[in-house]
Protein backbone atom coordinates (compact mmCIF):
# COMPACT_ATOMS: atom_id res chain seq x y z
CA UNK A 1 -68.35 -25.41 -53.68
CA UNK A 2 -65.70 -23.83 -51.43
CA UNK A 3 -67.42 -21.69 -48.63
CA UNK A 4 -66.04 -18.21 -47.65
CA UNK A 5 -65.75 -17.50 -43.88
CA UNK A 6 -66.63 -14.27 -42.69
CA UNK A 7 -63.80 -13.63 -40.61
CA UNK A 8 -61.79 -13.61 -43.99
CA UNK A 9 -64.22 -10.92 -45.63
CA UNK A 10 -63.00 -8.49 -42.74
CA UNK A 11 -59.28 -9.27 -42.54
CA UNK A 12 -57.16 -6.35 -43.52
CA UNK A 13 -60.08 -3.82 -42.56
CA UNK A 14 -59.67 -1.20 -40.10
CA UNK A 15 -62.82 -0.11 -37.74
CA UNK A 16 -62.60 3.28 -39.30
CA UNK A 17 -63.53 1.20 -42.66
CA UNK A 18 -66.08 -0.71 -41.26
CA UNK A 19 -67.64 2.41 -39.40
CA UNK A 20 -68.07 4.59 -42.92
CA UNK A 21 -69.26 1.54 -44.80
CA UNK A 22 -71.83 1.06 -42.62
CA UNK A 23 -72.67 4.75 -42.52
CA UNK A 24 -72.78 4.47 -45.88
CA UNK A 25 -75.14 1.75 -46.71
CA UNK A 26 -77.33 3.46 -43.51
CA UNK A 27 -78.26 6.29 -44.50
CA UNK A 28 -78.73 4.71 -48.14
CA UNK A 29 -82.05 3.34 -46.36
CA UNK A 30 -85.02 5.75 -46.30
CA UNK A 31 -86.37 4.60 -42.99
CA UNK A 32 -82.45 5.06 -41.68
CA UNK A 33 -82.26 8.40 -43.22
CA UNK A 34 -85.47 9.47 -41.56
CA UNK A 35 -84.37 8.54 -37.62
CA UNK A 36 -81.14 9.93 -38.23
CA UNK A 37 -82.26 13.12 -39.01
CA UNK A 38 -84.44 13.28 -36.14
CA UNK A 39 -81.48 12.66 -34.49
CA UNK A 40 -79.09 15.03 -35.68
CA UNK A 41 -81.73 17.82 -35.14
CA UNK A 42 -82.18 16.74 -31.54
CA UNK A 43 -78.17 16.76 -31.53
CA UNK A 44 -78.08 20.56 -33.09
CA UNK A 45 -80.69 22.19 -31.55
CA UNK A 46 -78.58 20.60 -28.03
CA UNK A 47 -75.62 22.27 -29.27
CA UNK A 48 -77.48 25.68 -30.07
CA UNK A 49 -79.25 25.79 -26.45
CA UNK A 50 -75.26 24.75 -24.69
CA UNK A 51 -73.99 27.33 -26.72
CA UNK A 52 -76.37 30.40 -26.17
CA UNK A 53 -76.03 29.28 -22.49
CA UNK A 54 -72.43 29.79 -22.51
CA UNK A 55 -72.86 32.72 -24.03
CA UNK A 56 -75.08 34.20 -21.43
CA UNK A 57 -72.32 33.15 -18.57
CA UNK A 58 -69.64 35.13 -20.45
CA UNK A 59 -71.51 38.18 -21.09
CA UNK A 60 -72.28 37.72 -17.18
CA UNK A 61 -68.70 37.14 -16.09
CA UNK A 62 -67.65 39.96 -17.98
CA UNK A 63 -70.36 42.69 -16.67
CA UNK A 64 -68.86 41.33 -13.14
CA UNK A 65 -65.62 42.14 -14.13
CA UNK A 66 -65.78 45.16 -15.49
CA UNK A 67 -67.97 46.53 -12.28
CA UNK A 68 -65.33 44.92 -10.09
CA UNK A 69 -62.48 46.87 -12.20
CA UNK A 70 -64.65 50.10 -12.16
CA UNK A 71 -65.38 49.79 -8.60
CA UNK A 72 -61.47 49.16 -8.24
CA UNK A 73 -60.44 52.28 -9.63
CA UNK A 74 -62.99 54.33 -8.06
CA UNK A 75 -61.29 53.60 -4.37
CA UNK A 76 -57.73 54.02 -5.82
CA UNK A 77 -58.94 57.58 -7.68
CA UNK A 78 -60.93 58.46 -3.78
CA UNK A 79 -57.77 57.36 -2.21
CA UNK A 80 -55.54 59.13 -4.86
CA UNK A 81 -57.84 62.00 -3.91
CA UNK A 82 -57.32 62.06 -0.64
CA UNK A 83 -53.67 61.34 -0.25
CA UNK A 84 -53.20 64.97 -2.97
CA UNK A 85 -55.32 66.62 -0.33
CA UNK A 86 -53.84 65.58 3.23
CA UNK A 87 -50.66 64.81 2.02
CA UNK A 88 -49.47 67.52 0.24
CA UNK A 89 -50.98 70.18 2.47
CA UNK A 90 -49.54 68.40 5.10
CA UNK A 91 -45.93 68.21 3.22
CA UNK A 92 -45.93 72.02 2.58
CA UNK A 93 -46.93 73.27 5.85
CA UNK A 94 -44.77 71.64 8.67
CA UNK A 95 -46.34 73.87 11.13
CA UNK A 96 -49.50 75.35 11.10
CA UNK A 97 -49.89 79.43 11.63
CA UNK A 98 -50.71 80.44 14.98
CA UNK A 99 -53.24 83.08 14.00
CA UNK A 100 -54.96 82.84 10.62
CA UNK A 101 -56.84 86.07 9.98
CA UNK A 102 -59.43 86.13 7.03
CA UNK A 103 -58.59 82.54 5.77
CA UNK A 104 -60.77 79.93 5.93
CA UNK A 105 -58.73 76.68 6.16
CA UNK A 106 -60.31 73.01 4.75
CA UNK A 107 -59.58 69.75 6.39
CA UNK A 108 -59.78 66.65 3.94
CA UNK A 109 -63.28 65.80 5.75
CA UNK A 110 -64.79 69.41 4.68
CA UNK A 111 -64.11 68.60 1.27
């Protein structure tokens, strides 16, 4: 009787082989099936808690953005504001009237 040698079973197999064969016959055992499923429940409900925290940090990070870009264009619309009411009065009149009689005049600070 001629033996076999288990190296020569496995020639020609790739890992990948081995890996899904083994899967395979695994989880064809109850007791396998069982502590595997434990596992992958432990592995999902990981994934679910990693996900719902990255979903909290991009709601965040986006509130914080859009009160940075709100803030932003409240100064630019203030200074816009005040550059239409100093500059332009200041443009059109290049010297103020000596006597103003009846008019009340507003400075950019009385607005």
């Amino acid at each position: 009787m001629k033996l076999i040698r288990p190296e020569a079973l496995l020639e020609g197999v790739s890992p990948w082989g081995l890996l899904a064969a083994g899967l395979i016959i695994g989880t064809s055992l109850p007791v396998v099936r069982k502590g595997l499923r434990g596992l992958f429940v432990g592995m999902v409900k990981g994934v679910l808690l990693v996900g719902d925290e990255l979903q909290g940090m991009a709601q965040k990070t986006t509130r914080e953005w859009s009160e940075l870009i709100e803030q932003a264009k409240q100064e630019r619309n203030q200074k816009i504001h005040q550059s239409n009411c100093c500059g332009e009065v200041s443009d059109l009149v290049e010297e103020p009237p000596k006597e103003v009689s009846g008019v009340v005049a507003a400075t950019c600070s009385e607005v």
